[in-house]
C-alpha atoms as a PDB file:
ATOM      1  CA  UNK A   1     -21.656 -35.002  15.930  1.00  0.00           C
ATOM      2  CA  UNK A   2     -25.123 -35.828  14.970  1.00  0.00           C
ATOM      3  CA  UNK A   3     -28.228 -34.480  17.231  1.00  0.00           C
ATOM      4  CA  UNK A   4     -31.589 -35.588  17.288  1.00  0.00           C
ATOM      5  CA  UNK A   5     -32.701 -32.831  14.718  1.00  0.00           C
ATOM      6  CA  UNK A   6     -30.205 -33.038  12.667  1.00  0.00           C
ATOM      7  CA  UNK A   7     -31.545 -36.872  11.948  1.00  0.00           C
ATOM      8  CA  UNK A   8     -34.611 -35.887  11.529  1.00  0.00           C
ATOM      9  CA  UNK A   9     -33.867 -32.990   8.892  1.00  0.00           C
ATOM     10  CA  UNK A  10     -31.733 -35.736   7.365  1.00  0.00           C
ATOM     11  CA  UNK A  11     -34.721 -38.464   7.154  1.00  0.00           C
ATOM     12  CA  UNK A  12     -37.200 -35.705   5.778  1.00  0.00           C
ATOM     13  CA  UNK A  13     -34.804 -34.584   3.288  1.00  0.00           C
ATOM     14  CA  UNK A  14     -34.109 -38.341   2.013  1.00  0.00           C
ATOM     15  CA  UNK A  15     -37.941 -38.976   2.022  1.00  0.00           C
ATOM     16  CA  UNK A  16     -38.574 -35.765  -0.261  1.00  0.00           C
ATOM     17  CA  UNK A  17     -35.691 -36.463  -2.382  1.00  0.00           C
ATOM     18  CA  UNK A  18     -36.667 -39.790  -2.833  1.00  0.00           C
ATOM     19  CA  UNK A  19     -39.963 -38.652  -3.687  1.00  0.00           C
ATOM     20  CA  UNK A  20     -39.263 -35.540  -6.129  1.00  0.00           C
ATOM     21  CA  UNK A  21     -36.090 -37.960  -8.318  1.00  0.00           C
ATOM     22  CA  UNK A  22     -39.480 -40.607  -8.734  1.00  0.00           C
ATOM     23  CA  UNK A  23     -41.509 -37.898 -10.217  1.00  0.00           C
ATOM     24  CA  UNK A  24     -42.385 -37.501 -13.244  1.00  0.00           C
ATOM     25  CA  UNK A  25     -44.653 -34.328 -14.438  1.00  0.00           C
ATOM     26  CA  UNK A  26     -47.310 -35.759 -17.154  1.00  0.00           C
ATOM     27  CA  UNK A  27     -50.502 -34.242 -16.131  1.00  0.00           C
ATOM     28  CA  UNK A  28     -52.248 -31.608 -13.890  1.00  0.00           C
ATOM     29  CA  UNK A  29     -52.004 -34.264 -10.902  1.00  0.00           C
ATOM     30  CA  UNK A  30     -48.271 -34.679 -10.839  1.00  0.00           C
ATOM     31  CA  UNK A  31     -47.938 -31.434 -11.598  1.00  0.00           C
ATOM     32  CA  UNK A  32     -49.426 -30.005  -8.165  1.00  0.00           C
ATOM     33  CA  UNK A  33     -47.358 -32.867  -6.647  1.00  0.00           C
ATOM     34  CA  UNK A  34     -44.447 -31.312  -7.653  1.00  0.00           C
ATOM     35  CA  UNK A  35     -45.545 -28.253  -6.660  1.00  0.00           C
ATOM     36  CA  UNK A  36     -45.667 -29.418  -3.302  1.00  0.00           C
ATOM     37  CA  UNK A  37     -42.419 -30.926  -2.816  1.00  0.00           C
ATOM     38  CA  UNK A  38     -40.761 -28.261  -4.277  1.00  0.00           C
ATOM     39  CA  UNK A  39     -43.017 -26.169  -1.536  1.00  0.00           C
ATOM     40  CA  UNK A  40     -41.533 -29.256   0.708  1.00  0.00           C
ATOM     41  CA  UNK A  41     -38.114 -28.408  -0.238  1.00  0.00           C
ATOM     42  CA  UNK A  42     -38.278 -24.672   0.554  1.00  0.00           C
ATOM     43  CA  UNK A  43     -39.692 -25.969   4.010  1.00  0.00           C
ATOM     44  CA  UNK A  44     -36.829 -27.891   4.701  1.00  0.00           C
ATOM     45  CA  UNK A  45     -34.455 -25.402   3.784  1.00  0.00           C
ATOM     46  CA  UNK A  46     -35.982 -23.009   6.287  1.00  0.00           C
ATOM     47  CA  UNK A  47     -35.368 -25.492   9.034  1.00  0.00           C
ATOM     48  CA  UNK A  48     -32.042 -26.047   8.008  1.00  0.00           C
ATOM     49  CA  UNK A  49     -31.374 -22.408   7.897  1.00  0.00           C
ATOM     50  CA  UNK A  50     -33.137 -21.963  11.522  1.00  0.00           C
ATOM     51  CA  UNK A  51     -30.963 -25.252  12.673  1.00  0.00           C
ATOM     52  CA  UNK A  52     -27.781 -23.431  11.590  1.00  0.00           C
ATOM     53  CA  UNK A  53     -28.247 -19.816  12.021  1.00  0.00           C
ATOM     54  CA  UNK A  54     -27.550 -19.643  16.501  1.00  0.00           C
ATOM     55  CA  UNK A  55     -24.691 -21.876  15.209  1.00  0.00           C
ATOM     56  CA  UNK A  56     -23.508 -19.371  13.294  1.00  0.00           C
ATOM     57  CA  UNK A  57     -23.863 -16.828  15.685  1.00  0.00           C
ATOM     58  CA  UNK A  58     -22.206 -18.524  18.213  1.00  0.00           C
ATOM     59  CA  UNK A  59     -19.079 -19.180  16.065  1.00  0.00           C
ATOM     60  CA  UNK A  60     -19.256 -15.435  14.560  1.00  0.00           C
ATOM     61  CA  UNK A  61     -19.578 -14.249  18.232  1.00  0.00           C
ATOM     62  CA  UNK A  62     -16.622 -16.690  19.637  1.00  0.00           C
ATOM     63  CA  UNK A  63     -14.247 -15.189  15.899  1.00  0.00           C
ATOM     64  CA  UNK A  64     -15.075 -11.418  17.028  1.00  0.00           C
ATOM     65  CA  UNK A  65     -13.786 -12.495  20.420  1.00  0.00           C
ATOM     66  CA  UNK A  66     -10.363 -14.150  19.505  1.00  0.00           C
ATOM     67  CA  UNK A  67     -10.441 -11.220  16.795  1.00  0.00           C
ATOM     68  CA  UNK A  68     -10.257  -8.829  19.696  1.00  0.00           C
ATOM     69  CA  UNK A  69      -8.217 -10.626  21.676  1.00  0.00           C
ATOM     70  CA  UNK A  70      -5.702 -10.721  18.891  1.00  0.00           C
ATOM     71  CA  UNK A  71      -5.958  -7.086  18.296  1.00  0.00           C
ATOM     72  CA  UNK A  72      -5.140  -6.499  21.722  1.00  0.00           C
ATOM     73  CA  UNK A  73      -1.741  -8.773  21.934  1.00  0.00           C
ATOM     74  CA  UNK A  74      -0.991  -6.883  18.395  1.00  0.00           C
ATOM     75  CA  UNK A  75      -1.553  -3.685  19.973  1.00  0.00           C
ATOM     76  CA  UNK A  76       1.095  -4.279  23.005  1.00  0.00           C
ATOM     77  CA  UNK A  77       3.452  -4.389  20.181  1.00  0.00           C
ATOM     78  CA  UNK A  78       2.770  -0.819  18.661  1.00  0.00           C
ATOM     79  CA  UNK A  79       5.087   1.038  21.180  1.00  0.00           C
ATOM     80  CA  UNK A  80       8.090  -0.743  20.451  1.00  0.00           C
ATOM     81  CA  UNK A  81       7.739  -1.169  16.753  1.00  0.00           C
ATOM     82  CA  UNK A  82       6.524   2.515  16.714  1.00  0.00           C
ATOM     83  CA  UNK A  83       9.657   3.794  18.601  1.00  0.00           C
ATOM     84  CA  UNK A  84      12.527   1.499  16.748  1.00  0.00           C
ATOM     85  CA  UNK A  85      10.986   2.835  13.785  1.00  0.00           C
ATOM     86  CA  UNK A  86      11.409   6.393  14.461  1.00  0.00           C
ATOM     87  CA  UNK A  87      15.031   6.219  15.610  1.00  0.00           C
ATOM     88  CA  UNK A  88      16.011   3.773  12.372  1.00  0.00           C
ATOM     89  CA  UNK A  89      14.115   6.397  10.622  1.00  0.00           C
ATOM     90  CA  UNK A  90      15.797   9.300  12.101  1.00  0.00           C
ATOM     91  CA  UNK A  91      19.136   7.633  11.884  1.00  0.00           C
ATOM     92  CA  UNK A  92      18.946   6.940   8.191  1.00  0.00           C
ATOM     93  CA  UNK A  93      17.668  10.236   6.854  1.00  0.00           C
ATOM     94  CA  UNK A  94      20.787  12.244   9.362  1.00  0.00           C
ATOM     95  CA  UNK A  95      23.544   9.567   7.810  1.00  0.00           C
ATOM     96  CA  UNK A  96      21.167  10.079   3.949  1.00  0.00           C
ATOM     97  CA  UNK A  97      21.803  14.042   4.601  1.00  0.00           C
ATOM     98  CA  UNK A  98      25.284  13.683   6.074  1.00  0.00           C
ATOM     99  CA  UNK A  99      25.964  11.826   2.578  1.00  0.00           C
ATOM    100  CA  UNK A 100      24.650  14.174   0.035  1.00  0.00           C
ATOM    101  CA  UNK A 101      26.579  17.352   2.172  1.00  0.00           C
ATOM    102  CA  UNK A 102      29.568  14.910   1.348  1.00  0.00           C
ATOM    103  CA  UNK A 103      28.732  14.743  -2.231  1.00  0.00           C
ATOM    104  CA  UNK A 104      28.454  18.016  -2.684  1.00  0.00           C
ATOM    105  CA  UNK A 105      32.082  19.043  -0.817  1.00  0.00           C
ATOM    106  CA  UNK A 106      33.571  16.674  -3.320  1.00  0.00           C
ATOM    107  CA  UNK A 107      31.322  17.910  -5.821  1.00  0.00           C
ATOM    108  CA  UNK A 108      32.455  22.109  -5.270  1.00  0.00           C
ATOM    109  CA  UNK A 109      36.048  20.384  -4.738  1.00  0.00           C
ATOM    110  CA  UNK A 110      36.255  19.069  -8.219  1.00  0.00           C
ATOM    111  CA  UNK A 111      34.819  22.258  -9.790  1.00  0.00           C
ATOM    112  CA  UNK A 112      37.061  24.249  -8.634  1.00  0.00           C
ATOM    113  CA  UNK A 113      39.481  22.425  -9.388  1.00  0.00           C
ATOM    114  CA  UNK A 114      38.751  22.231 -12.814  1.00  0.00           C
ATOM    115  CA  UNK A 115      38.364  25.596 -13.105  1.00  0.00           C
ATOM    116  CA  UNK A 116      41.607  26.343 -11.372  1.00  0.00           C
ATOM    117  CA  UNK A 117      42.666  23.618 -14.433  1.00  0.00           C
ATOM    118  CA  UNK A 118      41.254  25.583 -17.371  1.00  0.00           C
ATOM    119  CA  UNK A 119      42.454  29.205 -16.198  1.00  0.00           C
ATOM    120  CA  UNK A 120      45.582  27.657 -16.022  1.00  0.00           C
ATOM    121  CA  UNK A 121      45.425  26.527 -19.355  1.00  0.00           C
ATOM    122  CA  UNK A 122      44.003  29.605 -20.837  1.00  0.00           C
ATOM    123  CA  UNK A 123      46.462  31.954 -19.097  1.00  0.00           C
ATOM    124  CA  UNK A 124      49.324  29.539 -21.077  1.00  0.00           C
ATOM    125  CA  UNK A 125      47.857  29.995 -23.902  1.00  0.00           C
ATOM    126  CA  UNK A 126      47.294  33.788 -24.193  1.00  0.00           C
ATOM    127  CA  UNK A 127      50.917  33.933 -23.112  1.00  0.00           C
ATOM    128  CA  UNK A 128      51.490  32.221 -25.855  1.00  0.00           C
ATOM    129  CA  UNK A 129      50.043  34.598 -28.143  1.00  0.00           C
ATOM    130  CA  UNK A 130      46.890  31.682 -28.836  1.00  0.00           C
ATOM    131  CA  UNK A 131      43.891  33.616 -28.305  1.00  0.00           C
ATOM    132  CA  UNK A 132      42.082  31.408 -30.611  1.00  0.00           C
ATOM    133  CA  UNK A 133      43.277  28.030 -28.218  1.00  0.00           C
ATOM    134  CA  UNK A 134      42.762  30.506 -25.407  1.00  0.00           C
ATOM    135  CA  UNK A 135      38.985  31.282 -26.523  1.00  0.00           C
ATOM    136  CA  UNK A 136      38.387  27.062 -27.719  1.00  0.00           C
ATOM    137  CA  UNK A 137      39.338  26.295 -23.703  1.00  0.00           C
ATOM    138  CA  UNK A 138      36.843  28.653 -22.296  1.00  0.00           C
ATOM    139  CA  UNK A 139      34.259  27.852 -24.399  1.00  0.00           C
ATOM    140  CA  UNK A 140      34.471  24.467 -24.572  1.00  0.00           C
ATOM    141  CA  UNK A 141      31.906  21.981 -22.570  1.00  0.00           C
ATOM    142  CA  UNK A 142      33.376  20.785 -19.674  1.00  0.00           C
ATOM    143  CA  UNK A 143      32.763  17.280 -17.731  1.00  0.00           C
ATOM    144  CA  UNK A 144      33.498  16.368 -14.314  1.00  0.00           C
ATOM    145  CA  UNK A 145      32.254  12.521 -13.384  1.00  0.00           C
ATOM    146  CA  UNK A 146      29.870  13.319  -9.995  1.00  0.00           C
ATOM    147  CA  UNK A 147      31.315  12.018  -6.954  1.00  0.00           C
ATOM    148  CA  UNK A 148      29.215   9.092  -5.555  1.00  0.00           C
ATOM    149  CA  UNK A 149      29.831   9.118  -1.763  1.00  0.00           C
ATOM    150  CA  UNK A 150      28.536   4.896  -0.585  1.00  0.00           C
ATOM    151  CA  UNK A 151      25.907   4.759   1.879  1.00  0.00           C
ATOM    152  CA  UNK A 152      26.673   3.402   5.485  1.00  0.00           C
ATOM    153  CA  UNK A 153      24.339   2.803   6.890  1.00  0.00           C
ATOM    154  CA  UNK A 154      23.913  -1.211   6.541  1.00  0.00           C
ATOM    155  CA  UNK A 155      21.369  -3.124   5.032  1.00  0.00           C
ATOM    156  CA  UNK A 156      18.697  -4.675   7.261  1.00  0.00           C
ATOM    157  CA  UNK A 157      17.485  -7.957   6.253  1.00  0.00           C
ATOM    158  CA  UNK A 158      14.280  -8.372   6.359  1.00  0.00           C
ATOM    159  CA  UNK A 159      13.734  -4.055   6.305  1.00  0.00           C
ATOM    160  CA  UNK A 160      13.812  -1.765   4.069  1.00  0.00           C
ATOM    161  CA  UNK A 161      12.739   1.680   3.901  1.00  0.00           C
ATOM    162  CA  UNK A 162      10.156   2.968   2.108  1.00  0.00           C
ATOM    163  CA  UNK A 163       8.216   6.695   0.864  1.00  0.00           C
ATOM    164  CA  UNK A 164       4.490   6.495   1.815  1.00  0.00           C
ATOM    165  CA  UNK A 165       3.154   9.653   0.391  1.00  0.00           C
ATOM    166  CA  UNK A 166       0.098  11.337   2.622  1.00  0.00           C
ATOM    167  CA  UNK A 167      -1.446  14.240   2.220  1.00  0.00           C
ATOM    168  CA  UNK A 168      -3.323  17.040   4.601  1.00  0.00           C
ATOM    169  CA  UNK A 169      -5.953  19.482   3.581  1.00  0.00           C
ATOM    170  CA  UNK A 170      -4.809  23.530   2.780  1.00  0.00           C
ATOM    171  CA  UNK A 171      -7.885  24.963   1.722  1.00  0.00           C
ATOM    172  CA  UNK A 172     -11.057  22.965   0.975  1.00  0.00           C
ATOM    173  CA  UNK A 173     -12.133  25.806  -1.569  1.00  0.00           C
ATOM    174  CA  UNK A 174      -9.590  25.313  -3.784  1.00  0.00           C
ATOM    175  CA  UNK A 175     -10.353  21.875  -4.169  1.00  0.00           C
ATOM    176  CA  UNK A 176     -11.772  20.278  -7.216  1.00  0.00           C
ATOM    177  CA  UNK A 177     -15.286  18.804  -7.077  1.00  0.00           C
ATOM    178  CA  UNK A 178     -14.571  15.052  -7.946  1.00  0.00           C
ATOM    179  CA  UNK A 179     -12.194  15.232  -4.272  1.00  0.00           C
ATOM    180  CA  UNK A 180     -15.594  16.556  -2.495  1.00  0.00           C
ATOM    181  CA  UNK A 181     -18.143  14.733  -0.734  1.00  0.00           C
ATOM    182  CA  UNK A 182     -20.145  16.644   2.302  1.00  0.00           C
ATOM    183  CA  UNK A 183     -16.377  16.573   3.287  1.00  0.00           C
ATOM    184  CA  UNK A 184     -13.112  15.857   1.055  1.00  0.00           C
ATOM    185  CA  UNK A 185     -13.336  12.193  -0.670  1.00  0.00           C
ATOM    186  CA  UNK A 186     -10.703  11.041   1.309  1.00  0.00           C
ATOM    187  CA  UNK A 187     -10.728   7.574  -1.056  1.00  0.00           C
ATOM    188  CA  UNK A 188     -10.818   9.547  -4.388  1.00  0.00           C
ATOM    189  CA  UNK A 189      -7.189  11.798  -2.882  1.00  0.00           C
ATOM    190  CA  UNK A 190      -5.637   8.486  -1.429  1.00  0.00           C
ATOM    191  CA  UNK A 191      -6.496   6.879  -4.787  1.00  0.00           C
ATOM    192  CA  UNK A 192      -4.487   9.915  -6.792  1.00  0.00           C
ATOM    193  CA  UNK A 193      -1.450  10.176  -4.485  1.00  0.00           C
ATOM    194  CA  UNK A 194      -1.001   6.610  -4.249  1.00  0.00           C
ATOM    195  CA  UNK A 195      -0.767   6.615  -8.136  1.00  0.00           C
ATOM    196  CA  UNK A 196       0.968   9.813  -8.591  1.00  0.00           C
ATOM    197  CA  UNK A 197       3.337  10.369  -6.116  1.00  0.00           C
ATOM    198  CA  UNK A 198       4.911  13.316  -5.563  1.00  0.00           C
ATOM    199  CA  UNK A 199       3.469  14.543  -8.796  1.00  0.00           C
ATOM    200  CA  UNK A 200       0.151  14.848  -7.613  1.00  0.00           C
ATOM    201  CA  UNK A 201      -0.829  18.138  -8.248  1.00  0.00           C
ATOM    202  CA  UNK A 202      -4.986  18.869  -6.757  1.00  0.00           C
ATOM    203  CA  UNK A 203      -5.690  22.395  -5.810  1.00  0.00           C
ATOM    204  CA  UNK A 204      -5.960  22.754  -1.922  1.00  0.00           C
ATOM    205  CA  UNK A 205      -4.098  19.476  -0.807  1.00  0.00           C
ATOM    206  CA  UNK A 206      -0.118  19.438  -0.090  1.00  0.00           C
ATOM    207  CA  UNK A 207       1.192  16.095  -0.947  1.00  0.00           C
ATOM    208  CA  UNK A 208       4.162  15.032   2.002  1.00  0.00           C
ATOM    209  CA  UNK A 209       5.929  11.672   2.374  1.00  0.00           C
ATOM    210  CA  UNK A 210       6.852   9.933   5.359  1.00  0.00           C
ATOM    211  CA  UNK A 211       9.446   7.385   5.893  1.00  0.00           C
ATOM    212  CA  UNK A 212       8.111   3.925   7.572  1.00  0.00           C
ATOM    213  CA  UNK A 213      10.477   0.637   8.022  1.00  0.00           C
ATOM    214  CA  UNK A 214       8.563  -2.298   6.604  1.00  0.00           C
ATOM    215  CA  UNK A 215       9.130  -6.213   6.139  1.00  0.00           C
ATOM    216  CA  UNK A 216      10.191  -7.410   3.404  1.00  0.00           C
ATOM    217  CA  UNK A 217      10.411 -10.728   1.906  1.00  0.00           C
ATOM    218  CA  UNK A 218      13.600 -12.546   2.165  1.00  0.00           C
END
């Protein structure tokens, strides 16, 4: 919606367009004209500038509000999310670690097994008066497949877990210049551990990883 300045910025600027397009610089006369409506133009972009700028402010102050409104809304959300993330969390790494005990029962089961297997074989065999067989068992490379217990707990869709690795300060002498500031260069560590994982090896900071549900796309 047009106001009464904004008509009036819009007739000077036709009238000095209008003006400079007719122009033509041939001598020292039309050559301080331009000057001046290029001094013109600068004018009138100063007034459009001063015509816009509580505009702007008005709109930037009316975003920061919404902004902060919609922080606050977000925010009501936090305990939930925070606390369905811990126990999903929790529950995953105690059924992860329940797993891997499983894994390795089966694991010792088969071993010993096989070695009950080969003594067995060996003991025939030096019965038997084969030393040489009996030595070629002992010595030869044995291969049990690894038992692969399936996960249970289920897939989430739309989840998935993930390994953020963080890190926390263990001595700030031991660590190397290029990770100092007045204080530890908090960007130039997140910048290494975020690339190296858990090989990140910088004197003074312990690299740790936390587990954190997170959307995914479907």
């Amino acid at each position: 919606m047009e106001t009464i300045e904004t008509k009036e910025i819009e007739k000077e600027l036709i009238k000095v367009e209008i003006n400079a397009i007719a122009l033509q610089v041939t001598d020292n006369e039309t050559y301080a004209q331009a000057g001046t409506l290029l001094i013109g133009y600068k004018e009138l972009g100063k007034t459009i500038k001063n015509y816009f700028k509580p505009l702007k402010e008005n709109t930037h102050k009316a975003w920061e509000v919404i902004c902060d409104r919609e922080k606050e809304e977000l925010n009501k959300l936090q305990p939930g999310i925070q606390h369905l993330n811990k126990q999903m969390v929790t529950y995953n790494i105690e059924q992860e670690q329940i797993r891997k005990a499983e894994e390795d029962r089966l694991r010792d089961e088969a071993e010993k097994a096989e070695r009950e297997r080969r003594l067995g074989l060996v003991l025939k065999a030096v019965e038997a008066g084969e030393e040489e067989e009996a030595k070629a068992i002992l010595e030869e490379p044995g291969f049990i497949p690894p038992p692969i217990v399936e996960k249970t707990v289920p897939k989430q869709a739309g989840l998935a877990m993930v390994t953020i690795y963080k890190w926390r300060l263990v001595d700030i002498n031991k660590v190397p210049k290029p990770y100092l500031q007045l204080r530890v260069n908090e960007a130039a560590v997140n910048q290494t551990v975020k690339a190296l994982k858990a090989q990140t090896n910088i004197p003074g900071i312990e690299v740790y990883s936390e587990q954190s549900m997170r959307g995914v796309r479907k």
